[in-house]
Protein backbone atom coordinates (compact mmCIF):
# COMPACT_ATOMS: atom_id res chain seq x y z
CA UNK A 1 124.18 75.64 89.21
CA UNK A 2 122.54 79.06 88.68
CA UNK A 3 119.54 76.96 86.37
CA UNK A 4 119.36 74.64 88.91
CA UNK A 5 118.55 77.26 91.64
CA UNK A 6 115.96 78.91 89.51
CA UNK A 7 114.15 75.65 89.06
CA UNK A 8 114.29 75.04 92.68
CA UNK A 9 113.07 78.25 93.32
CA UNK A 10 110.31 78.22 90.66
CA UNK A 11 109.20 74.62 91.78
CA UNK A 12 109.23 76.80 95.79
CA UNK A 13 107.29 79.65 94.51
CA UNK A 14 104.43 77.23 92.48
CA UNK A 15 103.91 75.11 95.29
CA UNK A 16 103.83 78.50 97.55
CA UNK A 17 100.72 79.53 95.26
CA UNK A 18 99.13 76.40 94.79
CA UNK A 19 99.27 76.19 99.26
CA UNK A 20 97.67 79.81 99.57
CA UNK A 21 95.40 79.04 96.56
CA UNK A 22 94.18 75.49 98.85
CA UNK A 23 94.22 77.58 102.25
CA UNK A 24 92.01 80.22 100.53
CA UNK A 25 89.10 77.45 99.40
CA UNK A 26 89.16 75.92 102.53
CA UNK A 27 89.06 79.02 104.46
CA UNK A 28 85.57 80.23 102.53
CA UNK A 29 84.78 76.35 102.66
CA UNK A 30 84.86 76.73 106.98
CA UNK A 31 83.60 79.40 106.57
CA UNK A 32 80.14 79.04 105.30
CA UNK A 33 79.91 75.49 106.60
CA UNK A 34 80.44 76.34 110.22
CA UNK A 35 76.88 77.09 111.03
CA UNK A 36 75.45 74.12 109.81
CA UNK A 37 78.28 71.76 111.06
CA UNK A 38 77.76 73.01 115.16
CA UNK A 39 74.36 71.21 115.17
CA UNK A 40 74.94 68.54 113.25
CA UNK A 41 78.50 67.59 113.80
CA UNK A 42 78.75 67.82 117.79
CA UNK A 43 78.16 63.91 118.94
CA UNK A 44 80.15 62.83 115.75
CA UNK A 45 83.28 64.83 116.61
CA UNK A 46 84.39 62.93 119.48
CA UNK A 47 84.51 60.28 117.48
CA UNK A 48 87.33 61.65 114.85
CA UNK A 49 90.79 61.05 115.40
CA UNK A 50 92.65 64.20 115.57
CA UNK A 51 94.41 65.03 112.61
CA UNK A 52 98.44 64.12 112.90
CA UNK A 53 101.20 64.63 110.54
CA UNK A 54 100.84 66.85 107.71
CA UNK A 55 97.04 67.33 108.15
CA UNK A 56 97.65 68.46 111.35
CA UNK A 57 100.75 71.20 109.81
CA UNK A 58 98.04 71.68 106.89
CA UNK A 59 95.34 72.89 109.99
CA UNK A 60 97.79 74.97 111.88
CA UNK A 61 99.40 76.68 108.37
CA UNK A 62 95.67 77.60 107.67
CA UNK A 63 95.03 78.39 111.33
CA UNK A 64 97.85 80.53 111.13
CA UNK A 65 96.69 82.99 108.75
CA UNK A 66 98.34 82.90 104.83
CA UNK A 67 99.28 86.59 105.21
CA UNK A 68 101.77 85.99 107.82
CA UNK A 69 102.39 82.01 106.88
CA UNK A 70 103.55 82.52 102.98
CA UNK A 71 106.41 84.94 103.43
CA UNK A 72 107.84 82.32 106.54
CA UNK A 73 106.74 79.48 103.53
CA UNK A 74 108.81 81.54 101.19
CA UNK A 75 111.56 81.83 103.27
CA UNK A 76 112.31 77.88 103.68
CA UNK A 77 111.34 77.08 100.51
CA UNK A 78 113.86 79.63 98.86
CA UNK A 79 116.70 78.71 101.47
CA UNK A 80 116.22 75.22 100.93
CA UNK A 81 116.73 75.92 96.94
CA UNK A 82 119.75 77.55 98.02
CA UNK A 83 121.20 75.18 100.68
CA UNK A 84 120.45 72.77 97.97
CA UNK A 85 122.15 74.29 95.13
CA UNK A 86 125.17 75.03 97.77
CA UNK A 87 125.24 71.42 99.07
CA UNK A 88 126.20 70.16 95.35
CA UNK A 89 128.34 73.29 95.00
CA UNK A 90 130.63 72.45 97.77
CA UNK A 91 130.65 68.54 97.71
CA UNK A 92 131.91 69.07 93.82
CA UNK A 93 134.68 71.86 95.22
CA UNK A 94 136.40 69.14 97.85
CA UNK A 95 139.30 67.83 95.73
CA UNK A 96 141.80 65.59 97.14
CA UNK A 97 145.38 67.66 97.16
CA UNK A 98 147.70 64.89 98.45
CA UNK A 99 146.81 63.32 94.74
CA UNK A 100 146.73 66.37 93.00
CA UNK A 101 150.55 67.22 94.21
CA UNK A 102 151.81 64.14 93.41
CA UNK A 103 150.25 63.81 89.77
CA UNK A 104 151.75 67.65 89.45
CA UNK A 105 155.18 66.50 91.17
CA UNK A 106 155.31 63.56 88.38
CA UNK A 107 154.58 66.28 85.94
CA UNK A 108 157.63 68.13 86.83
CA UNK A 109 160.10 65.22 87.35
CA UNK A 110 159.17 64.89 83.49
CA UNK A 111 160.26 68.58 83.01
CA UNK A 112 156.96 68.86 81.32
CA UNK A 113 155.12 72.40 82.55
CA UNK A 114 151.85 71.72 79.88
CA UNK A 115 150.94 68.43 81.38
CA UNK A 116 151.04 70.01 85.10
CA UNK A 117 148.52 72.77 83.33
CA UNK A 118 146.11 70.10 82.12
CA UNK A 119 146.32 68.55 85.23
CA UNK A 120 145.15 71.69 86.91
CA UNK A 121 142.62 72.32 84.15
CA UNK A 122 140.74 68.61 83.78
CA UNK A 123 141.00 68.87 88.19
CA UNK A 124 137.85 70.54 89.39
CA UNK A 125 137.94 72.51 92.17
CA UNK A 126 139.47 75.89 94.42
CA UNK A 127 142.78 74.05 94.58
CA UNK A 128 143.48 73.09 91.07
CA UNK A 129 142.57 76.62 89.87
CA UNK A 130 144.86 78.25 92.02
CA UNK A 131 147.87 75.92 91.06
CA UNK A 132 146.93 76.99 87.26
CA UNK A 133 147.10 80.57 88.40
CA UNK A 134 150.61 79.77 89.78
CA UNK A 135 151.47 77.44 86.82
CA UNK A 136 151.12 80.37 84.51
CA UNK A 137 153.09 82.75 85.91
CA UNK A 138 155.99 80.50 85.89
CA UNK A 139 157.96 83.11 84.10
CA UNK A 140 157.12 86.05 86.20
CA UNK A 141 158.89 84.82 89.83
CA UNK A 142 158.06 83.03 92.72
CA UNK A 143 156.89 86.23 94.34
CA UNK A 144 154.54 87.38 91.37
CA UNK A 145 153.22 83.51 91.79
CA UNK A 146 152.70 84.19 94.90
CA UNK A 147 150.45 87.13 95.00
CA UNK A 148 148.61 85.26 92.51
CA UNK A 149 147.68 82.72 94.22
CA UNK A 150 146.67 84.78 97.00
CA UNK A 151 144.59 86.86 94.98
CA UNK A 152 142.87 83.76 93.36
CA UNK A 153 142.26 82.38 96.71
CA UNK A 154 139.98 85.26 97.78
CA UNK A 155 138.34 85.20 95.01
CA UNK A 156 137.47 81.43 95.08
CA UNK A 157 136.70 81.77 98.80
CA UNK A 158 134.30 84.28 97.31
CA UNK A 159 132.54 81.81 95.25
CA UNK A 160 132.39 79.32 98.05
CA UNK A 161 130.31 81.61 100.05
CA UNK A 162 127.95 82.30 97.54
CA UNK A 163 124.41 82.30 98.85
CA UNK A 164 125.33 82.48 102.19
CA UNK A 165 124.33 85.78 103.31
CA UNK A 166 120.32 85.12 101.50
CA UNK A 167 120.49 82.34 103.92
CA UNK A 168 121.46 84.29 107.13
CA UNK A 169 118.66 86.65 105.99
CA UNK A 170 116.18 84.02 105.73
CA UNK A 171 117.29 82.77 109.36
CA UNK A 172 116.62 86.12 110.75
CA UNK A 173 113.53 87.04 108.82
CA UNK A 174 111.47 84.04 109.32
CA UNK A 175 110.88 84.53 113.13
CA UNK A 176 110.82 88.34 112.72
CA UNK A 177 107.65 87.35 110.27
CA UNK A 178 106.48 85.24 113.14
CA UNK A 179 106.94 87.34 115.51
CA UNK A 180 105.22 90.30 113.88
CA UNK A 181 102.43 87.79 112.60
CA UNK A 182 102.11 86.67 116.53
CA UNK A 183 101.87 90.98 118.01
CA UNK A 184 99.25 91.29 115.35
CA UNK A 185 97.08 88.24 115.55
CA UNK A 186 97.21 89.31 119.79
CA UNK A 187 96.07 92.59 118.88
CA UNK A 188 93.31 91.19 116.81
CA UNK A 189 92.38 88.69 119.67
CA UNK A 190 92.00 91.50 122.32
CA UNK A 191 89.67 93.44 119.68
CA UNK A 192 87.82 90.34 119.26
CA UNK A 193 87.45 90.14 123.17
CA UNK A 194 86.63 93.79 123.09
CA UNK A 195 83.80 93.13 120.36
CA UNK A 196 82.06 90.27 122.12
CA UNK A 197 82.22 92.68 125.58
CA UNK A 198 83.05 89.31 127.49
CA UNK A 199 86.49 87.61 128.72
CA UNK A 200 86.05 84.08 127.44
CA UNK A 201 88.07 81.64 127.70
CA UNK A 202 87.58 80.22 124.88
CA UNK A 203 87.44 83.47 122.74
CA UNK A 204 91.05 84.52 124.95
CA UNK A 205 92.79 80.75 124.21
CA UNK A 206 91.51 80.11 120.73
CA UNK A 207 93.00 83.85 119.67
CA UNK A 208 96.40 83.12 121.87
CA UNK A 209 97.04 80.03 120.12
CA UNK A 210 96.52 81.29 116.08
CA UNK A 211 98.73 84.56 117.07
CA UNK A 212 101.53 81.81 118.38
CA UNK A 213 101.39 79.70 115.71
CA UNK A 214 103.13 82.27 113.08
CA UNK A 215 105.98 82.40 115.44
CA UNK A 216 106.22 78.48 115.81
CA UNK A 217 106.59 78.32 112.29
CA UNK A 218 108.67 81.30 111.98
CA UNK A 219 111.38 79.56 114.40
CA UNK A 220 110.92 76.01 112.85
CA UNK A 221 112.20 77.29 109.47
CA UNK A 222 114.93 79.50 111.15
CA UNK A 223 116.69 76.01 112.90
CA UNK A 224 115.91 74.32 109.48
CA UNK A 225 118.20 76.50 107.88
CA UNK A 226 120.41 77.42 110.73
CA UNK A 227 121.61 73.72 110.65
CA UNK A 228 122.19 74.18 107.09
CA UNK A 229 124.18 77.66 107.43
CA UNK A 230 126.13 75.62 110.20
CA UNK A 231 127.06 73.23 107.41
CA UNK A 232 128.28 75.20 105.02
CA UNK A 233 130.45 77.59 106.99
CA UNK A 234 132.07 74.56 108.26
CA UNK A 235 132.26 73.48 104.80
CA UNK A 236 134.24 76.48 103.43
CA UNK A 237 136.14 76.60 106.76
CA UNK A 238 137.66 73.06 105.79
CA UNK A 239 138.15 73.85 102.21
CA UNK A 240 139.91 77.10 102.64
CA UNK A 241 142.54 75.72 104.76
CA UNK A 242 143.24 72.77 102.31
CA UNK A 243 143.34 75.87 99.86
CA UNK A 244 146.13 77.23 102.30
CA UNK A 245 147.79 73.99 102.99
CA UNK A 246 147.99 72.65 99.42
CA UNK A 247 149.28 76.42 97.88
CA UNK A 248 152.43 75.91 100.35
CA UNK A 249 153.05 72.67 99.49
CA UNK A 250 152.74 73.66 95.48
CA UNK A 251 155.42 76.81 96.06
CA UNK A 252 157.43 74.23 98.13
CA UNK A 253 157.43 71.93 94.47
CA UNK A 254 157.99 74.79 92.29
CA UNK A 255 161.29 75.99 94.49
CA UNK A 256 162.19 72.16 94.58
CA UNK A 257 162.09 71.57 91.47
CA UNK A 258 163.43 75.03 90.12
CA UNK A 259 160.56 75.78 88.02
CA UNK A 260 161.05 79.53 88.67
């Protein structure tokens, strides 16, 4: 999972480039065509359809400035490598107990202890590693089994969690980026206003709307992966108490069937 994260992430970070390489050539390309275009281009305008979809994200990332726009780029892109990598992670930790306690219950009608520990070990999943934990501690008492499991339990809630906290950073830093991308593209608008010695509207709305945009984008990635953060917690929420149901069921066999 860790290789599949760094791909992710290295796919994020190459695209990030190749966007701020593509916003750079057509900022110079505006640039030095803008003269020319006013005179030439002002009867034919009315005619083009505005641009929708991605074009139209494309003109307002590039609006928006690529100082301020590819650190709030960075930040989806790397969540999303991470909510990614966590989405697989979790789906492949849900293991269904009620069948895993019954194939271990069969194991120790049998009276055979080995086959309830390759049970546990061909099982993947939080659950079937704690039962191991408890399975090999037989000897050692139900209260030594016990603690066991409990400690293996934090420590496998610890895995599930993983990733988490990168993605509660990202929440919070992408609007913070858009926010300060938004006080400092309004401080560059007033200086422009100051420059030109005249309150245009024009000059005042055009410079409003490119300071606002950082912060548009800035909260768009923040829900993005605040739906995904949603997910997951819920995710480990529901997992963790099958963890706790399904280890007090397993002491409830071992006791039953004096295994210790």
């Amino acid at each position: 999972m860790k290789n599949l994260f760094t791909l992710l992430l290295a796919f994020g970070l190459f695209l990030l480039a190749g966007i701020a390489y593509t916003q750079a050539q057509d900022s110079t390309a505006t640039n030095t065509a803008t003269a020319a275009a006013t005179t030439t281009t002002t009867s034919s305008t009315t005619d083009e359809a505005a641009p929708q979809g991605m074009e139209l994200m494309k003109k307002y990332f590039i609006e928006g400035g690529w100082q301020w726009m590819a650190p709030i780029l960075f930040c989806l892109i790397a969540g999303l490598a991470i909510a990614i990598e966590r989405v697989l992670v979790l789906n492949l930790s849900t293991t269904n107990t009620s069948s895993l306690l019954k194939k271990i219950e069969s194991a120790f009608q049998e009276g055979n202890l080995d086959k309830a520990k390759e049970i546990c070990r061909s099982t993947r999943g939080p659950v079937a590693s704690l039962f191991l934990q408890g399975l090999e501690r037989t000897d050692e008492g139900i209260d030594i089994i016990e603690k066991s499991i409990v400690s293996s339990g934090s420590v496998e809630m610890g895995k599930l969690e993983t990733g988490l906290t990168w993605i509660s950073l990202f929440i919070a830093l992408a609007p913070m980026l858009g926010f300060l991308g938004t006080v400092v593209g309004m401080i560059q608008a007033f200086d422009a206003i100051e420059a030109a010695g005249d309150i245009s509207p024009g000059l005042v709305a055009g410079g409003i709307k490119v300071a606002l945009l950082t912060t548009v984008f800035g909260l768009i990635v923040a829900i993005i992966l605040q739906v995904f953060y949603n997910y997951f917690t819920s995710k480990v929420d529901g997992i963790v108490n099958k963890m706790e149901e399904a280890s007090i069921s397993f002491l409830d066999l071992l006791k039953r069937h004096k295994i210790v």
